[in-house]
N, C-alpha and C. Protein backbone atom coordinates (compact mmCIF):
# COMPACT_ATOMS: atom_id res chain seq x y z
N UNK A 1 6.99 13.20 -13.88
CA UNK A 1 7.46 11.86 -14.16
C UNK A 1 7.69 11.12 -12.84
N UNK A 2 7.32 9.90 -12.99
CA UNK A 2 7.23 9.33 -11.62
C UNK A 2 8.66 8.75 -11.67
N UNK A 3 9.32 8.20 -10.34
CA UNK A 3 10.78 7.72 -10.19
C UNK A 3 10.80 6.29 -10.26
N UNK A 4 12.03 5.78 -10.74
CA UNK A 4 11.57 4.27 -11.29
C UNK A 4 11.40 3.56 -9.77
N UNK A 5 11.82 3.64 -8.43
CA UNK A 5 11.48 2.99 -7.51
C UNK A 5 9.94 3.24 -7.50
N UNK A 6 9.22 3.99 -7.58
CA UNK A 6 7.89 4.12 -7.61
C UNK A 6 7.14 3.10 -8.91
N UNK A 7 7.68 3.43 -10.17
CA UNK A 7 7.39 2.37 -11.42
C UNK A 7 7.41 0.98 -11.46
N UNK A 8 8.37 0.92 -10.83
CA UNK A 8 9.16 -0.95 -9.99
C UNK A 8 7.52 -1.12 -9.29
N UNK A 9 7.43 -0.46 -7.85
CA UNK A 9 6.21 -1.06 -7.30
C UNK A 9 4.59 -0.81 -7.75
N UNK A 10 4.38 0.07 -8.37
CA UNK A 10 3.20 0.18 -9.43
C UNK A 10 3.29 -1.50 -10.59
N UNK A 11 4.16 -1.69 -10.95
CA UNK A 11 4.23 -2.81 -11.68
C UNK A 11 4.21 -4.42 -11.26
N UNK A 12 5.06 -4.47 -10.04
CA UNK A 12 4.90 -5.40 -9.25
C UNK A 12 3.21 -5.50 -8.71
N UNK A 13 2.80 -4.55 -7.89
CA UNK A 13 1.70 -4.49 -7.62
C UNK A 13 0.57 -4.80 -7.82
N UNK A 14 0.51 -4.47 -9.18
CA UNK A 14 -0.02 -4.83 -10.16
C UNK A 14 -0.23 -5.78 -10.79
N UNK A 15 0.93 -6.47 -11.10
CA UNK A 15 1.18 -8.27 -11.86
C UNK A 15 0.36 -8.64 -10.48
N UNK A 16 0.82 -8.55 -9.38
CA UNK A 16 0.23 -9.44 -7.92
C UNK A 16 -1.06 -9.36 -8.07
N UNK A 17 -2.16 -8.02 -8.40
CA UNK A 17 -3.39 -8.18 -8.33
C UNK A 17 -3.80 -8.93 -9.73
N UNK A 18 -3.48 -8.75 -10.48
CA UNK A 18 -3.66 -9.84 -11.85
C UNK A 18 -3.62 -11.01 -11.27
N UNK A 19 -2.90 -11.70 -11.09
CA UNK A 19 -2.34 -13.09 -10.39
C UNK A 19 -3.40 -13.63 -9.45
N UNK A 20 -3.42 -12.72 -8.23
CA UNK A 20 -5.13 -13.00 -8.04
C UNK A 20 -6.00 -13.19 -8.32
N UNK A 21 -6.81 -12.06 -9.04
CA UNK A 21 -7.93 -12.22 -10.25
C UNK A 21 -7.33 -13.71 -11.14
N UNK A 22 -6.73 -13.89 -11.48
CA UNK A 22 -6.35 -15.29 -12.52
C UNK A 22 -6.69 -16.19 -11.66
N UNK A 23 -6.81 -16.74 -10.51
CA UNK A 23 -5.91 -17.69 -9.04
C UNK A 23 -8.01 -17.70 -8.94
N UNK A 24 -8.69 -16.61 -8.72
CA UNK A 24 -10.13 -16.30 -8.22
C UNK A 24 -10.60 -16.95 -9.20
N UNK A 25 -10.95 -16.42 -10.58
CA UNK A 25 -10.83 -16.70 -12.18
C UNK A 25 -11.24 -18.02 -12.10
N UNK A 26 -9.88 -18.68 -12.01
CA UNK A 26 -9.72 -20.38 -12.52
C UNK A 26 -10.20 -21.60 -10.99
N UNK A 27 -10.47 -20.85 -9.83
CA UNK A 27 -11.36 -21.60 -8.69
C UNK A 27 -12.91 -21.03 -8.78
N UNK A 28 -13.01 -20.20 -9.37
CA UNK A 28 -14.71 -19.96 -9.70
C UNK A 28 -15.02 -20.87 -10.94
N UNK A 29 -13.96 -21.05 -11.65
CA UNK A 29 -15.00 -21.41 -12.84
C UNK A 29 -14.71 -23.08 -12.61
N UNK A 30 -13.43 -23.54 -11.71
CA UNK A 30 -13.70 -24.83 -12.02
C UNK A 30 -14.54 -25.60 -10.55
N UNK A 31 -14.51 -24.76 -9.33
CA UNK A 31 -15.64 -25.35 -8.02
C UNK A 31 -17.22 -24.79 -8.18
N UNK A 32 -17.40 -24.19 -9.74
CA UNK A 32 -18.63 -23.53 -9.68
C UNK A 32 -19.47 -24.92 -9.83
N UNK A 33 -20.95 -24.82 -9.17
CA UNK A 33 -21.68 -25.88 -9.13
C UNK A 33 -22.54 -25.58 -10.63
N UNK A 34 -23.63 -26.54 -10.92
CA UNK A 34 -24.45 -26.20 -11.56
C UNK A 34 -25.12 -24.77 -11.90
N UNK A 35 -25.70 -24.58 -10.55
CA UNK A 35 -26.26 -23.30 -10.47
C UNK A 35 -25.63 -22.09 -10.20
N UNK A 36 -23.83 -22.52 -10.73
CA UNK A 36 -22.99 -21.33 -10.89
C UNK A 36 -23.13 -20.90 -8.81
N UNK A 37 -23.02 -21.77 -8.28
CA UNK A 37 -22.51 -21.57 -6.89
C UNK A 37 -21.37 -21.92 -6.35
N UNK A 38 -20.46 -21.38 -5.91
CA UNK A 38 -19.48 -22.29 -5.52
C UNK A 38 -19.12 -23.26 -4.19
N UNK A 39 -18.94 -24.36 -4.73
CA UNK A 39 -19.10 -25.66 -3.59
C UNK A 39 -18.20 -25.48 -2.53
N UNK A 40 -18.51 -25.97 -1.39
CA UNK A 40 -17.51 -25.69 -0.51
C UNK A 40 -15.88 -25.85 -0.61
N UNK A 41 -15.89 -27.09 -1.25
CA UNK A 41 -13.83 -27.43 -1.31
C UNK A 41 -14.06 -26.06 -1.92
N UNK A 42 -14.34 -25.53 -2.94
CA UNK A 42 -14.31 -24.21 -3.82
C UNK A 42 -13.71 -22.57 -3.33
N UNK A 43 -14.87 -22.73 -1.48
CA UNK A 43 -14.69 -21.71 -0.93
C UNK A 43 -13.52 -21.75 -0.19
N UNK A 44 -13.17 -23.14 0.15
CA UNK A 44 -11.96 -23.08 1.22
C UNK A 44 -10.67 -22.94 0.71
N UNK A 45 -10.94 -23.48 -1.14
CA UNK A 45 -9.72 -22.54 -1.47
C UNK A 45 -9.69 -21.25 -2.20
N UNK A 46 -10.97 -20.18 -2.18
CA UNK A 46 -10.73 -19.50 -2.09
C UNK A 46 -10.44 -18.47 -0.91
N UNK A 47 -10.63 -19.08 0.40
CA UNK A 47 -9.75 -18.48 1.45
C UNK A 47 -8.18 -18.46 1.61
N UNK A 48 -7.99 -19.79 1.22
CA UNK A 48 -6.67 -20.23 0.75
C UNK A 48 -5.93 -19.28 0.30
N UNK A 49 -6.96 -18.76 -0.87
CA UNK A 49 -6.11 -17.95 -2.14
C UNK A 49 -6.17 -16.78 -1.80
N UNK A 50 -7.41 -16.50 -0.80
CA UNK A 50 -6.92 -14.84 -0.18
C UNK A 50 -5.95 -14.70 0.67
N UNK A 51 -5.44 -15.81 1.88
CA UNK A 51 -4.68 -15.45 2.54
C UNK A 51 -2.96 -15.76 1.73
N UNK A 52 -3.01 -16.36 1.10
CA UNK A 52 -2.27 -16.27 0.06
C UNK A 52 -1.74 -15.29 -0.72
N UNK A 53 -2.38 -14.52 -1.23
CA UNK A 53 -2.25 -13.36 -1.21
C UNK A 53 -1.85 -11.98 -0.78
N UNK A 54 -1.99 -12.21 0.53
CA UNK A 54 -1.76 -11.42 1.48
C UNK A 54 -0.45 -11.69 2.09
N UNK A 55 -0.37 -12.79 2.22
CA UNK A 55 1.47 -13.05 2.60
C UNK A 55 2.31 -13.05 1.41
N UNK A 56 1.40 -13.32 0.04
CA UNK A 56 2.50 -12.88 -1.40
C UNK A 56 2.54 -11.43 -1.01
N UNK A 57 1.84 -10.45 -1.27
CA UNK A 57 2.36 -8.90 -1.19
C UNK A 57 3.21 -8.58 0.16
N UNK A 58 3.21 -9.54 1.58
CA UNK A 58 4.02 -9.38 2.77
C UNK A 58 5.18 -9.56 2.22
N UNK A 59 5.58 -10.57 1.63
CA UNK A 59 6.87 -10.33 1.40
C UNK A 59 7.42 -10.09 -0.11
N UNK A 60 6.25 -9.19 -1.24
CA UNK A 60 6.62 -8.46 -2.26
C UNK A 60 7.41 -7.24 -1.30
N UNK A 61 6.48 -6.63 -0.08
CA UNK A 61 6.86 -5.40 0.26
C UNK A 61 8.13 -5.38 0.76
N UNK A 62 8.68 -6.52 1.80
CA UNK A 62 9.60 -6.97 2.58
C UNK A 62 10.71 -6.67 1.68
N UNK A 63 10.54 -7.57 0.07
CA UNK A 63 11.73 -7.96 -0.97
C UNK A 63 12.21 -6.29 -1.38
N UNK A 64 11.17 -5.56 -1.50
CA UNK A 64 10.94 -4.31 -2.26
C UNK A 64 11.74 -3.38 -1.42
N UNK A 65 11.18 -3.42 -0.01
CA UNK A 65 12.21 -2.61 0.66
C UNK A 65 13.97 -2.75 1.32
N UNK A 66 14.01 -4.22 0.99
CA UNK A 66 15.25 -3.96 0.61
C UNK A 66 15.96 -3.47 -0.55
N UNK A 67 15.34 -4.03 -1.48
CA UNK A 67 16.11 -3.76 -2.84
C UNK A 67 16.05 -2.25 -3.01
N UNK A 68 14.91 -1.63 -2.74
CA UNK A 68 14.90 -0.65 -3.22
C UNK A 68 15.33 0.77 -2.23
N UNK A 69 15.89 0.13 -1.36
CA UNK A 69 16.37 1.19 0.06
C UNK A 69 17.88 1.78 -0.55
N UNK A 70 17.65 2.95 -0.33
CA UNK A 70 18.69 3.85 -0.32
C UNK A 70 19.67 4.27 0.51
N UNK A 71 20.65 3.44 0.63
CA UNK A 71 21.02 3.92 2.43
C UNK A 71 22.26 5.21 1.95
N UNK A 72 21.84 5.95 0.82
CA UNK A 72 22.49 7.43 1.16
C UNK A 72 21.27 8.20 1.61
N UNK A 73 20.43 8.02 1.76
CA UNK A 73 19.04 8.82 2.07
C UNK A 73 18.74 8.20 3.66
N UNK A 74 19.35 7.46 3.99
CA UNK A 74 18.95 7.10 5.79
C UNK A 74 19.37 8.22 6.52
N UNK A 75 18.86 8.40 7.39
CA UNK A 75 18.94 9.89 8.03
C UNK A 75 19.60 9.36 9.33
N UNK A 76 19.35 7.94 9.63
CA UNK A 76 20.12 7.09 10.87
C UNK A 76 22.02 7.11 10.25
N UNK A 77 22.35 7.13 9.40
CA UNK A 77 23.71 7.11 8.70
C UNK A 77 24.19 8.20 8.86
N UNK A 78 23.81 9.72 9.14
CA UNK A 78 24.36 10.98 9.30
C UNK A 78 24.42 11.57 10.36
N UNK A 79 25.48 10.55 10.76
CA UNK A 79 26.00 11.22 12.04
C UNK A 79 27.02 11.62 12.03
């Protein structure tokens, strides 16, 4: 059985890559051109939406390791 601090970030993790795919999803289908290409404004926000991304999970991890820090398990505390 996995431990719920592990369940917490499997789930978070998870909604975040959904959220993406949705975010990719809804700028493909609405900057797609005719020939199902996507137009430039299209691509620049899907750079947008990658780096976006990448600073959403920076500070999912940031939020995560506080909340989820144990400071009876710090090994800096046993002195």
């Amino acid at each position: 059985m996995l431990e719920r601090e592990r369940i917490i970030e499997i789930v978070v993790s998870v909604t975040a890559v959904f959220i993406m795919l949705g975010v990719m999803w809804s700028i493909g289908t609405e900057y797609a051109g005719d020939d199902s290409i996507l137009t430039p404004e299209g691509g620049e926000l899907l750079v947008g939406a990658i780096v976006g991304f990448i600073f959403l999970l920076l500070v999912i991890g940031v939020a995560l390791a506080f909340l989820l820090n144990d400071p009876e398990n710090n090994a800096d505390n046993a002195i």
